[in-house]
Protein backbone atom coordinates (compact mmCIF):
# COMPACT_ATOMS: atom_id res chain seq x y z
CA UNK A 1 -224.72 95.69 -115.95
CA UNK A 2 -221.89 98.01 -114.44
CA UNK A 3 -224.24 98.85 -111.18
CA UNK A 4 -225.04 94.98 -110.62
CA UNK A 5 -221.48 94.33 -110.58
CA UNK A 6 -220.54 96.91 -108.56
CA UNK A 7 -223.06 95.96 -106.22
CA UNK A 8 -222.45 92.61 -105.75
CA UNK A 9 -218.81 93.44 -104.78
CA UNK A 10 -220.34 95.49 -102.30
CA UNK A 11 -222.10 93.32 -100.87
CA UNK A 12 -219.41 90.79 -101.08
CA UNK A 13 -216.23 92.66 -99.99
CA UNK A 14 -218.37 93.06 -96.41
CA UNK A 15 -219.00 89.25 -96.34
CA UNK A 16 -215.78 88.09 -97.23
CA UNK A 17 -214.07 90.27 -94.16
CA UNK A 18 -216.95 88.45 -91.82
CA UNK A 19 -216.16 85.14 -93.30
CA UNK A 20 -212.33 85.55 -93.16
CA UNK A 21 -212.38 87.50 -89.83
CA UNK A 22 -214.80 83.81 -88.38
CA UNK A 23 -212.06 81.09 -89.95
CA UNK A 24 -209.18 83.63 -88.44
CA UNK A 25 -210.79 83.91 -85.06
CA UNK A 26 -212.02 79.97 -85.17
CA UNK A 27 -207.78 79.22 -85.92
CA UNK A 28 -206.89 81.53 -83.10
CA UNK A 29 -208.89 79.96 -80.95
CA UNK A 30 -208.51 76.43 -81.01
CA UNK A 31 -204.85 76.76 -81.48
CA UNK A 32 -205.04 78.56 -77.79
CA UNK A 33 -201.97 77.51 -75.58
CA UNK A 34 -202.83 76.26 -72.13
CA UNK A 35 -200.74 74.58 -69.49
CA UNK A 36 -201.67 72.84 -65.94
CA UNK A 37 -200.23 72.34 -62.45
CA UNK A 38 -203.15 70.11 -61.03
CA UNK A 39 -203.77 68.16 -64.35
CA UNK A 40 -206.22 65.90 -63.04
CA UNK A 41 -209.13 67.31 -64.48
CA UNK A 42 -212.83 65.26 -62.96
CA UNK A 43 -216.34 64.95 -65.68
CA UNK A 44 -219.20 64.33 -63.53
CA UNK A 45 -222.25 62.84 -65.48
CA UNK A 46 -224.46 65.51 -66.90
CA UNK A 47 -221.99 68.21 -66.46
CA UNK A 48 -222.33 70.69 -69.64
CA UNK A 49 -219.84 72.82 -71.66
CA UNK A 50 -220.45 76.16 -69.62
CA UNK A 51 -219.60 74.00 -66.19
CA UNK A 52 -216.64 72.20 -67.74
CA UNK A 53 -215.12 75.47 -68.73
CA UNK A 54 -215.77 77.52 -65.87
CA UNK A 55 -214.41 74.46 -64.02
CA UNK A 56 -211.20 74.43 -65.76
CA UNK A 57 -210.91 78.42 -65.46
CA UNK A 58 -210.71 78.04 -62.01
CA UNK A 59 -207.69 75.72 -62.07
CA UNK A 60 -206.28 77.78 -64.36
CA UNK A 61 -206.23 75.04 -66.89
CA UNK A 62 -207.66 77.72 -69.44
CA UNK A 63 -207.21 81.62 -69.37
CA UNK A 64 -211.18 82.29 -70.46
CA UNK A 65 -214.01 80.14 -70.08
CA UNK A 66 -215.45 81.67 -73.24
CA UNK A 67 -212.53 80.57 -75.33
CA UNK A 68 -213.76 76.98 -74.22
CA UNK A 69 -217.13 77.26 -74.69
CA UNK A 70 -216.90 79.12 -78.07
CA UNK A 71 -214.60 76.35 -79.35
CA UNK A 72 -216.89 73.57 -78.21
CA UNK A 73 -219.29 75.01 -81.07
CA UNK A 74 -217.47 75.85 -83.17
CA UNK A 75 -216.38 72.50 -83.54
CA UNK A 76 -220.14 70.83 -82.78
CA UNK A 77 -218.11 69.20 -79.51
CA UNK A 78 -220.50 71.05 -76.99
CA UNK A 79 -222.58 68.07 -76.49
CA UNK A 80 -220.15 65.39 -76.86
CA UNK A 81 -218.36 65.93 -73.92
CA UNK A 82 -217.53 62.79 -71.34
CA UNK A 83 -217.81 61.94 -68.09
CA UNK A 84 -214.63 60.54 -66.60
CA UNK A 85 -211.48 60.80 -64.65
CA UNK A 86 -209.51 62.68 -67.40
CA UNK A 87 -205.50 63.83 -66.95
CA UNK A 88 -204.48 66.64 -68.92
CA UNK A 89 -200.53 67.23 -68.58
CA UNK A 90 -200.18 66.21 -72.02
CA UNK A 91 -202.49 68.76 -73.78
CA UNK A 92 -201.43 71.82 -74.79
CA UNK A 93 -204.41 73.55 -77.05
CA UNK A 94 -207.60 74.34 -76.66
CA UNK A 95 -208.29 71.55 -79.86
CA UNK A 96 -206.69 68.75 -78.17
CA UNK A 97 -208.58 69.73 -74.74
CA UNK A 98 -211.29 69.34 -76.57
CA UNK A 99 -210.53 66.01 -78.43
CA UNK A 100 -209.38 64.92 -74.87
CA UNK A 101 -212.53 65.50 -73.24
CA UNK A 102 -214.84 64.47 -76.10
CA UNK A 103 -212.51 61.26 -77.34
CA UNK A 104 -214.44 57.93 -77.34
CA UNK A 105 -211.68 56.14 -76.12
CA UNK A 106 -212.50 57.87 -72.78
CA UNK A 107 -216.07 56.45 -72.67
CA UNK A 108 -216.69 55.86 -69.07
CA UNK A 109 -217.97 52.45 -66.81
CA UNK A 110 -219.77 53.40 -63.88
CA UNK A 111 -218.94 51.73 -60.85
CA UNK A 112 -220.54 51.98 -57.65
CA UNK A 113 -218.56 51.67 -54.45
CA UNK A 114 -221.19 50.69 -51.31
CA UNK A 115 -220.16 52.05 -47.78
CA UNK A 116 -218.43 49.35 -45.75
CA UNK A 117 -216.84 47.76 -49.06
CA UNK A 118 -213.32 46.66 -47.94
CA UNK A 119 -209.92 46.98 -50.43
CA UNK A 120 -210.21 43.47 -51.41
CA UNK A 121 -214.27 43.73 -52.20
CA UNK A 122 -213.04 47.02 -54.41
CA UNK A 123 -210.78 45.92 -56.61
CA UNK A 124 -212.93 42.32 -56.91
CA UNK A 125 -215.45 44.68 -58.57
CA UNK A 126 -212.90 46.83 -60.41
CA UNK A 127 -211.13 43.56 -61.88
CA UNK A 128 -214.62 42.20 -62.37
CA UNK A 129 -215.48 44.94 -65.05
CA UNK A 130 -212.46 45.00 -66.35
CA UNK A 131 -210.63 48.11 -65.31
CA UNK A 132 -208.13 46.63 -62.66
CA UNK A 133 -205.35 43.55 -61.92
CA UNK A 134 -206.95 43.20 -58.33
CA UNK A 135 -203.49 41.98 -57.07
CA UNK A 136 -201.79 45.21 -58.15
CA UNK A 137 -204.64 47.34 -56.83
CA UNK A 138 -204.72 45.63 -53.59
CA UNK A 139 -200.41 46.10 -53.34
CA UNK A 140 -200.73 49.51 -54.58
CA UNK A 141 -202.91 50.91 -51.46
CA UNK A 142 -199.81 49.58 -49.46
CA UNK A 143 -197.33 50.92 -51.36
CA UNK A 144 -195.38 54.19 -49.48
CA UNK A 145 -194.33 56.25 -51.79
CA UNK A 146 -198.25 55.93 -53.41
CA UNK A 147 -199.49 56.74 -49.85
CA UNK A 148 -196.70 59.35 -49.32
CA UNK A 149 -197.60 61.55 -52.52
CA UNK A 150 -201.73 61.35 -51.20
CA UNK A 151 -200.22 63.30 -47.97
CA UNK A 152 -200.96 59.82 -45.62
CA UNK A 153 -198.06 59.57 -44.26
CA UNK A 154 -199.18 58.00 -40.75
CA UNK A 155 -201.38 55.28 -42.54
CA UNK A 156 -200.11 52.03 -43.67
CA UNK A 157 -202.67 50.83 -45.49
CA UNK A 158 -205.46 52.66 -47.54
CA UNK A 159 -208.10 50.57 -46.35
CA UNK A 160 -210.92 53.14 -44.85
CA UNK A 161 -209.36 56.29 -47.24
CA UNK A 162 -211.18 54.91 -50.19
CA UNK A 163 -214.28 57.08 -50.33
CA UNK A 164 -218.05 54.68 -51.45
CA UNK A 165 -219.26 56.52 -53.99
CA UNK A 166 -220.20 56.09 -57.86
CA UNK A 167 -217.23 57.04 -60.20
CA UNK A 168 -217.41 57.44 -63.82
CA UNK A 169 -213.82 55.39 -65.08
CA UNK A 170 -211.90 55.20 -67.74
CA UNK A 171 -210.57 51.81 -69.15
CA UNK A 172 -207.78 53.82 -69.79
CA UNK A 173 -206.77 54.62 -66.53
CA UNK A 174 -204.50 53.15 -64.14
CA UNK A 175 -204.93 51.60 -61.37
CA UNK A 176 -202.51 53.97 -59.58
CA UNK A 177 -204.97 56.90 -60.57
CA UNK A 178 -208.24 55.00 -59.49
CA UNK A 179 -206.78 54.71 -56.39
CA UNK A 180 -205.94 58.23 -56.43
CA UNK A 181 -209.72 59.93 -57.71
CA UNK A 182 -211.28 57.60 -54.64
CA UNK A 183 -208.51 58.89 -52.05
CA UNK A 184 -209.46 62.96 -54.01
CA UNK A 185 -213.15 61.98 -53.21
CA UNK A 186 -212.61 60.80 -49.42
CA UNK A 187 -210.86 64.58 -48.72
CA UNK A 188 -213.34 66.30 -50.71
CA UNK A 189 -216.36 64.75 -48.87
CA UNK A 190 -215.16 64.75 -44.68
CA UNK A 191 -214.32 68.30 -44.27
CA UNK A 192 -212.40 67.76 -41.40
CA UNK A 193 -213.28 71.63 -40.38
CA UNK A 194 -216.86 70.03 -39.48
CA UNK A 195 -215.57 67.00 -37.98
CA UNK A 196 -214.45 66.98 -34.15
CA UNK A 197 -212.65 64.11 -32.84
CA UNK A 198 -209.78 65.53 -31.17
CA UNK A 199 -211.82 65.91 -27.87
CA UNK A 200 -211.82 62.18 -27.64
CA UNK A 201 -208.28 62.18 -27.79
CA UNK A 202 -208.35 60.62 -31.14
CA UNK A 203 -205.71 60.88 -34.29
CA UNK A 204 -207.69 61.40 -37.38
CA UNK A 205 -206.73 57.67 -38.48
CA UNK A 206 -208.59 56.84 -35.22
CA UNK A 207 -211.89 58.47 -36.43
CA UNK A 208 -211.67 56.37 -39.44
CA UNK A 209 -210.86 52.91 -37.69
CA UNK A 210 -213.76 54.20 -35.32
CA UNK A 211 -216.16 55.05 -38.54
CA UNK A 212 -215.25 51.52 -39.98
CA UNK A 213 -216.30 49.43 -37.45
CA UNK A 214 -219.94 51.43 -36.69
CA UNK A 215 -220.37 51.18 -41.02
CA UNK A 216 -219.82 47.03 -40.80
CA UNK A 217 -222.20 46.70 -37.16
CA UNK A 218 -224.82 49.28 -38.32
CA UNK A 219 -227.74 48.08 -40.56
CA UNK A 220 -229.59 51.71 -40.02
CA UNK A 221 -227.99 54.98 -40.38
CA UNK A 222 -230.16 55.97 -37.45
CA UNK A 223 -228.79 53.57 -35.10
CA UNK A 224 -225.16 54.66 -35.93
CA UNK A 225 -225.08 57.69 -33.22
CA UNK A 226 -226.44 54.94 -30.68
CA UNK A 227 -223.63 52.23 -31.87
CA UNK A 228 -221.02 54.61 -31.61
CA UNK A 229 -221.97 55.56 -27.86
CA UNK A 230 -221.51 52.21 -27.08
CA UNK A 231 -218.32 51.98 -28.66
CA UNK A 232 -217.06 55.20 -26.65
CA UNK A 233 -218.55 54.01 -23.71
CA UNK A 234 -216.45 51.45 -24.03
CA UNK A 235 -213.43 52.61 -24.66
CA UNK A 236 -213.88 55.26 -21.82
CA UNK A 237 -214.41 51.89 -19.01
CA UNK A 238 -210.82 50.18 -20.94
CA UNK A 239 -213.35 47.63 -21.72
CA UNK A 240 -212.97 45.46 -24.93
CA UNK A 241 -215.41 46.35 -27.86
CA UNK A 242 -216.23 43.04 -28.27
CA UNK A 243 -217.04 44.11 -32.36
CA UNK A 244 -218.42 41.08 -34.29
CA UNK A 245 -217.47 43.18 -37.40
CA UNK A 246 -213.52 43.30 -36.89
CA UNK A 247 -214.01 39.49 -36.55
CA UNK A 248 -215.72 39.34 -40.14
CA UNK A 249 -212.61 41.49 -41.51
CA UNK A 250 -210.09 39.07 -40.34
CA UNK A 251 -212.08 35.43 -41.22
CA UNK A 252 -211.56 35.16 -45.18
CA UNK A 253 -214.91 34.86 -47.49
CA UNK A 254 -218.26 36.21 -46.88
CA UNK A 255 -219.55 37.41 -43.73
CA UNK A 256 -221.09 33.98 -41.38
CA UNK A 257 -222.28 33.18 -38.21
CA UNK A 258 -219.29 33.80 -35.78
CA UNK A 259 -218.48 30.60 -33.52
CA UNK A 260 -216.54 30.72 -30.29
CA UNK A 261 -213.38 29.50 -31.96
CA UNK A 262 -214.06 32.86 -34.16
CA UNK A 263 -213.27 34.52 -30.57
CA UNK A 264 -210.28 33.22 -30.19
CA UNK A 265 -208.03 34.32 -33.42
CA UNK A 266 -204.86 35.59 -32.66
CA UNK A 267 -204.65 38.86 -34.61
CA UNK A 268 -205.13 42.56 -33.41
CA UNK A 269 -207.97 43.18 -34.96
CA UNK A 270 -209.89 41.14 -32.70
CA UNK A 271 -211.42 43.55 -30.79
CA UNK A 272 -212.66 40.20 -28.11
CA UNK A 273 -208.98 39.61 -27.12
CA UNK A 274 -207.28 43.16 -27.44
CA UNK A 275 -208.24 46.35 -25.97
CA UNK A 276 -208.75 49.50 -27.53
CA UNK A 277 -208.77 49.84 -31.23
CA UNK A 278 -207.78 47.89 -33.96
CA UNK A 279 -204.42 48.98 -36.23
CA UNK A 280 -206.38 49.85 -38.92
CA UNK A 281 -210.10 50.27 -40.79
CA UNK A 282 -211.63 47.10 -41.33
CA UNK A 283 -213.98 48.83 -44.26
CA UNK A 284 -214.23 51.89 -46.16
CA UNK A 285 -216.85 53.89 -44.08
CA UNK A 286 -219.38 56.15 -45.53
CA UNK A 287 -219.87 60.14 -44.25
CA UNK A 288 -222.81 59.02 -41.80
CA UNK A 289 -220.83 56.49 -40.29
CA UNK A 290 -217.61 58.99 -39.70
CA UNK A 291 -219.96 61.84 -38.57
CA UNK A 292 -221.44 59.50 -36.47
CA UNK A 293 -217.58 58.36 -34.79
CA UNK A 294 -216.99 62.08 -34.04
CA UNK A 295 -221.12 62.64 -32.69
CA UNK A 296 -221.80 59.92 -30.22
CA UNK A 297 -225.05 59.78 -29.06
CA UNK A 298 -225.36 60.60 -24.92
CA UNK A 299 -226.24 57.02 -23.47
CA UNK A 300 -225.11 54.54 -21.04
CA UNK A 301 -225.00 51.67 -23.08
CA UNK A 302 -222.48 49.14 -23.32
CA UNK A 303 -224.16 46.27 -24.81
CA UNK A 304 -226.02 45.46 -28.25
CA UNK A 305 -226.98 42.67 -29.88
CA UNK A 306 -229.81 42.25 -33.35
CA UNK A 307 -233.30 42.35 -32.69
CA UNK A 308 -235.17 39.65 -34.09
CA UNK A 309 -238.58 41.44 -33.98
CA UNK A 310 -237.11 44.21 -36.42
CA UNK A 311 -234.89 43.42 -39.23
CA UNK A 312 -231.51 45.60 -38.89
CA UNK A 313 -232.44 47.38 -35.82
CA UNK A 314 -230.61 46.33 -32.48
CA UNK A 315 -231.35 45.87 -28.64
CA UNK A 316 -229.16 48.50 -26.89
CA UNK A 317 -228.28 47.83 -22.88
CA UNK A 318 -226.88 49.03 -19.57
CA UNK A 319 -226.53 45.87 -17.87
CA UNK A 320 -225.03 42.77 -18.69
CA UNK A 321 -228.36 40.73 -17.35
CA UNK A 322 -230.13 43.28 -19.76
CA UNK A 323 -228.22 42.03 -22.82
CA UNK A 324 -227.84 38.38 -22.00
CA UNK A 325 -231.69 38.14 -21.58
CA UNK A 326 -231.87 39.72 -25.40
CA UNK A 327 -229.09 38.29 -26.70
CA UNK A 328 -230.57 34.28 -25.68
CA UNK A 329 -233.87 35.97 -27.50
CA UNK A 330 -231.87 36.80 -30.63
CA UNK A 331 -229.71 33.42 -30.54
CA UNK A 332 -233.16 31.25 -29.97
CA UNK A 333 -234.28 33.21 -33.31
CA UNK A 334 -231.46 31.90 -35.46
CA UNK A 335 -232.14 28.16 -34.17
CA UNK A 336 -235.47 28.79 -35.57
CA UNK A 337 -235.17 31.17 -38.46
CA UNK A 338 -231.28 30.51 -39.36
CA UNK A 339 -228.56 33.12 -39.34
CA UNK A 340 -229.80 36.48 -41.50
């Protein structure tokens, strides 16, 4: 009876150091001080535990990756982790990153942001699922010191800076840091390393006002290169760009036929009675459409107008006989077929 004894407490002296050395380790853990200096921390959709931690080891959110990862386990979190827009200046353990990152009250609403989407069509949507006030989106993207702190300083307005994508957010947060991930998302995405537009002597801001107008003519990506050598061409003769699209941005509701009277608004964004560019984007332009603003195509054009025979394609032109003859061709199609 002696020897069972004895060897139960041999086996169980062993065990008891494993157990107690697990709930000590699992404490030391969890209880794991961390700090931040770029708190705004980003979830895609389908990111896992391993990519989460590795991604907050590089921002030095978290000293070890493995810390993370182990904790996530420990505490079954590994695959309850949330996509979203998360910011993390208040959390100061590895526990309450956790709870942060796996918390239902961050559940996420996808929204999707469509190239040539202006401010107002944005926050519409945004309001419309019940994340923003519209009005105090809209008056936040002209707000200084907002536009100041996202290093803008030479834009007015944020119309063009906020980048089409799909976001993952957070009923929970603002719309001051909405504003912000989509401005994050525009500098992430147009490396300005790849981009050339200085040889045009354009300001960046140009580029984008540029970009803008090609994203609301353009119907095909692969007509975008031709649009914007007709645009260049144009600025090159001091001619005016004649732009239907900067007409759209300034007439309020949904895009319509233009009339003549259209023509004739007084505002400087109508690119048929003012030269040279408009003050500002008239959309928020996609990559293909600022790639294509810096990458003109090599033509002579100067003149396009729709094609009726192919939907969303265009008749490009030299001459001015050239165009009229297709543009009467495209104007006796929406007599017949109405205005698409």
């Amino acid at each position: 009876m002696n020897y069972k004894i004895t060897d139960y407490k041999l086996i169980f002296l062993p065990l008891s150091i494993i157990i107690v050395s697990i709930i000590l380790l699992y404490f030391s853990i969890i209880s794991t001080q961390i700090s931040c200096s770029n708190c705004e921390f980003e979830i895609k959709k389908n990111d896992n535990a391993y990519q989460v931690a590795y991604r907050l080891f590089d921002m030095e959110v978290i000293n070890d990756p493995y810390l993370f990862i182990i904790a996530s386990k420990f505490l079954f979190l590994d695959r309850s982790i949330k996509p979203g827009q998360y910011n993390l200046s208040d959390t100061r353990s590895i526990k309450e990153l956790l709870s942060r990152l796996t918390s239902s009250g961050y559940d996420y609403i996808s929204i999707t942001i469509p190239e040539g989407w202006n401010i107002k069509q944005i926050a519409s949507s945004l309001h419309q699922s019940g994340l923003v006030d519209s009005n105090k989106f809209n008056n936040l993207c002209s707000d200084k010191s907002l536009i100041k702190a996202l290093n803008l300083e030479s834009v007015q307005y944020l119309e063009g800076y906020l980048f089409p994508e799909t976001y993952f957010i957070s009923p929970n947060q603002s719309e001051e840091e909405i504003i912000k991930m989509m401005v994050k998302q525009f500098k992430k995405s147009v490396v300005l390393e790849e981009i050339d537009y200085q040889k045009y002597g354009f300001e960046f801001h140009d580029l984008i006002i540029l970009a803008s107008i090609i994203q609301g003519e353009a119907m095909d990506i692969a007509e975008m290169n031709t649009i914007s050598s007709v645009f260049h061409n144009r600025l090159n003769k001091n001619m005016f760009l004649d732009a239907n699209a900067t007409i759209q941005y300034i007439i309020p509701g949904r895009n319509r036929r233009l009339m003549n009277k259209d023509l004739e608004i007084n505002s400087s964004y109508n690119t048929y009675k003012y030269k040279g560019l408009p003050p500002g984007p008239i959309n928020n332009p996609g990559l293909d459409a600022i790639i294509a603003a810096s990458k003109p195509e090599k033509t002579d054009y100067i003149y396009f107008v729709k094609n009726p025979d192919s939907l969303g394609k265009h008749t490009f032109n030299k001459t001015f006989k050239g165009h009229e003859k297709a543009r009467k061709k495209y104007l006796r199609s929406v007599r017949i077929n109405g205005f698409k």
